[in-house]
C-alpha atoms as a PDB file:
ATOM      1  CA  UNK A   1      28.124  48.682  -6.691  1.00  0.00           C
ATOM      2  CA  UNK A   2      25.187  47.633  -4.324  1.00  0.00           C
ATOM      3  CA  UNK A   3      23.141  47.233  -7.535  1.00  0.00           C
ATOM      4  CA  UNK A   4      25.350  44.630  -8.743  1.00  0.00           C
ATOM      5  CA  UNK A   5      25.084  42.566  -6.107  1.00  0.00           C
ATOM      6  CA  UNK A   6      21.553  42.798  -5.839  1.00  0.00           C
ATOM      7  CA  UNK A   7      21.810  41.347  -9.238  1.00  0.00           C
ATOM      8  CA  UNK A   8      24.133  38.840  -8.738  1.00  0.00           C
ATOM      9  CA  UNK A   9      22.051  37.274  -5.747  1.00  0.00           C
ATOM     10  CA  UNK A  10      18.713  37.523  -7.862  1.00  0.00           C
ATOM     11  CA  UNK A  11      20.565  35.370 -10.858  1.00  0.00           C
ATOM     12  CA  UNK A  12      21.699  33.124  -8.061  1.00  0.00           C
ATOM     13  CA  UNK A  13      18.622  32.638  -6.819  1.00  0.00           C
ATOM     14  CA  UNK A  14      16.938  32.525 -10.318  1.00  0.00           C
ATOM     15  CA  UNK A  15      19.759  29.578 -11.239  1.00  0.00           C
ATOM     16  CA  UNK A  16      19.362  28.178  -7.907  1.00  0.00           C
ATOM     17  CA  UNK A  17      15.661  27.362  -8.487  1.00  0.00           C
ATOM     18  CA  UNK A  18      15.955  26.175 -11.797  1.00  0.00           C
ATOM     19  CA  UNK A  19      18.744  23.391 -10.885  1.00  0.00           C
ATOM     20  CA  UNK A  20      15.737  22.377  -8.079  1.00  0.00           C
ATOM     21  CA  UNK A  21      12.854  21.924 -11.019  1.00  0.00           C
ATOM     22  CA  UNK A  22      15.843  20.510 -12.892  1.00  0.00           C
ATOM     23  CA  UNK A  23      16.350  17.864 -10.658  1.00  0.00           C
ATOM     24  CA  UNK A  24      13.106  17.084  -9.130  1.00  0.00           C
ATOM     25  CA  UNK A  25      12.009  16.631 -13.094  1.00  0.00           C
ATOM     26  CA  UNK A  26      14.434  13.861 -13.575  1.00  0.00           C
ATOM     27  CA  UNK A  27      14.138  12.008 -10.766  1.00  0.00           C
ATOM     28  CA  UNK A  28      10.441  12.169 -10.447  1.00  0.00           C
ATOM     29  CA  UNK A  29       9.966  10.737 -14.889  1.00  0.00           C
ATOM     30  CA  UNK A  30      12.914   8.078 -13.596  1.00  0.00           C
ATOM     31  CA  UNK A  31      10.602   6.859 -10.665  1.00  0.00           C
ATOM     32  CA  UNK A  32       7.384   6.905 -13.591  1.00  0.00           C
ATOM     33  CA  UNK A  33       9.760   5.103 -15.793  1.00  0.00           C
ATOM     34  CA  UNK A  34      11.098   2.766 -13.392  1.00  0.00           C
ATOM     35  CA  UNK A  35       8.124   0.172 -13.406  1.00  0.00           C
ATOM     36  CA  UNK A  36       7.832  -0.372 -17.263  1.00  0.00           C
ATOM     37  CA  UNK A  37      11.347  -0.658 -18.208  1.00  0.00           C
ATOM     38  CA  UNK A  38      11.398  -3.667 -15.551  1.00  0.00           C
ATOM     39  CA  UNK A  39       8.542  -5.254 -17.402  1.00  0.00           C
ATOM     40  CA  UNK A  40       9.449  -4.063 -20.982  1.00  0.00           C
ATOM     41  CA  UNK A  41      12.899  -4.844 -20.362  1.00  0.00           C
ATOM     42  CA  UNK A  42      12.651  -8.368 -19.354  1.00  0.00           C
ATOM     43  CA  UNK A  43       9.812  -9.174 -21.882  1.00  0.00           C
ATOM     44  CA  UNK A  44      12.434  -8.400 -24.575  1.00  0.00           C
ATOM     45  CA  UNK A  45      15.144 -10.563 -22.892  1.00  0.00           C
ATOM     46  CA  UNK A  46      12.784 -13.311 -23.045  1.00  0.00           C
ATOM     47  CA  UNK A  47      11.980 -12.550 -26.752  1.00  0.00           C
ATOM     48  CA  UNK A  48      15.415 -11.765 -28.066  1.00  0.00           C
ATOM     49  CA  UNK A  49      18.231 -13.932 -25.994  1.00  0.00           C
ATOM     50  CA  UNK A  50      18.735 -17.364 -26.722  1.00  0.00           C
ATOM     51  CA  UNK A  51      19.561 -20.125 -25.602  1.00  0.00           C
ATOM     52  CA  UNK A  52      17.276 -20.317 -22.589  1.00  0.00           C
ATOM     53  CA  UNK A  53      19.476 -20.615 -19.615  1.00  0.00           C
ATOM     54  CA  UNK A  54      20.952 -16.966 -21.170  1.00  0.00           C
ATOM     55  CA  UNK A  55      17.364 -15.524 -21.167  1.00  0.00           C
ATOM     56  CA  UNK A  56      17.465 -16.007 -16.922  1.00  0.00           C
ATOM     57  CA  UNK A  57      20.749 -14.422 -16.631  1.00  0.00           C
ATOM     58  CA  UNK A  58      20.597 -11.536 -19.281  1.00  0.00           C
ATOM     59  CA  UNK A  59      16.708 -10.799 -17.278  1.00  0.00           C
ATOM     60  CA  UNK A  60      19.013 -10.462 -13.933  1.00  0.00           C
ATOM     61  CA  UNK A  61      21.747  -8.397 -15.128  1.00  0.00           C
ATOM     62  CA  UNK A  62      18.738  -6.150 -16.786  1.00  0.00           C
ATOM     63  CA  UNK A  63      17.280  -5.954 -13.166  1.00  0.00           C
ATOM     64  CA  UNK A  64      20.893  -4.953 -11.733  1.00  0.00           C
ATOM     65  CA  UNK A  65      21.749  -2.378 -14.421  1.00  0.00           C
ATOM     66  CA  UNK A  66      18.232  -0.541 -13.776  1.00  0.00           C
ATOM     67  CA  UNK A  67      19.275  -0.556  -9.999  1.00  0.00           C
ATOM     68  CA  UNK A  68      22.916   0.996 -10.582  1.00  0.00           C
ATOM     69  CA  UNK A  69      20.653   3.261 -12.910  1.00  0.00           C
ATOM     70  CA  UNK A  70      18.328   4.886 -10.461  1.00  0.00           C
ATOM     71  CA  UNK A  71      21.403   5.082  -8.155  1.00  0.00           C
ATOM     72  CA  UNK A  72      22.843   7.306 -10.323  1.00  0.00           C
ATOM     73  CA  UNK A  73      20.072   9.075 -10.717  1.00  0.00           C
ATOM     74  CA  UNK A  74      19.865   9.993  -7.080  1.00  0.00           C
ATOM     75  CA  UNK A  75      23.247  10.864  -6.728  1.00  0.00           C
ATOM     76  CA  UNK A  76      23.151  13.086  -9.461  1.00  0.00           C
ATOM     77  CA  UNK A  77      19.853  14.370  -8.525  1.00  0.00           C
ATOM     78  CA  UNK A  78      20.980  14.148  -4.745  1.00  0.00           C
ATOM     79  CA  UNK A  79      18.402  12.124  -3.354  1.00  0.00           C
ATOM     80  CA  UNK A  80      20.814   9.866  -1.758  1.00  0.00           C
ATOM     81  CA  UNK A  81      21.450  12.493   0.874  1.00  0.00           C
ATOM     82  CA  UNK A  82      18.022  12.791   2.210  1.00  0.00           C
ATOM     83  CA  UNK A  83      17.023   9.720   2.242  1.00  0.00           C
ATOM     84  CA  UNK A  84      19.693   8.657   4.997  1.00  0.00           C
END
């Protein structure tokens, strides 16, 4: 029986670890990520979107759906909680 546990805690442990890596990995490419999908993004919005009024608006909501992005990436990374 003691054996068991032992190797229940070390899988724990093991898993525990791994969700860490996990999560520091996702959040850390989002932050490398972050600064050329704001260019890249609103490059293409001026390319793509016509007329041009649109091409001001479509840049914004790019801007605001890349914020609601990496807010969801801390709260599933957990980020959020530290930072406060």
């Amino acid at each position: 029986m003691q054996h068991n546990n032992i190797f229940i805690r070390f899988i724990r442990s093991l898993l525990n670890i791994a969700s860490k890596i996990i999560t520091f990995t996702i959040h850390h490419a989002f932050e490398a990520l972050i600064g050329p999908l704001i260019v890249i993004g609103s490059i293409l919005c001026i390319m793509f979107i016509e007329p041009w009024p649109v091409k001001f608006v479509s840049i914004g909501v790019w801007l605001v759906f890349l914020y609601f992005l990496s807010k969801v990436i801390d709260k599933i990374t957990g980020r959020d909680k530290r930072d406060n």
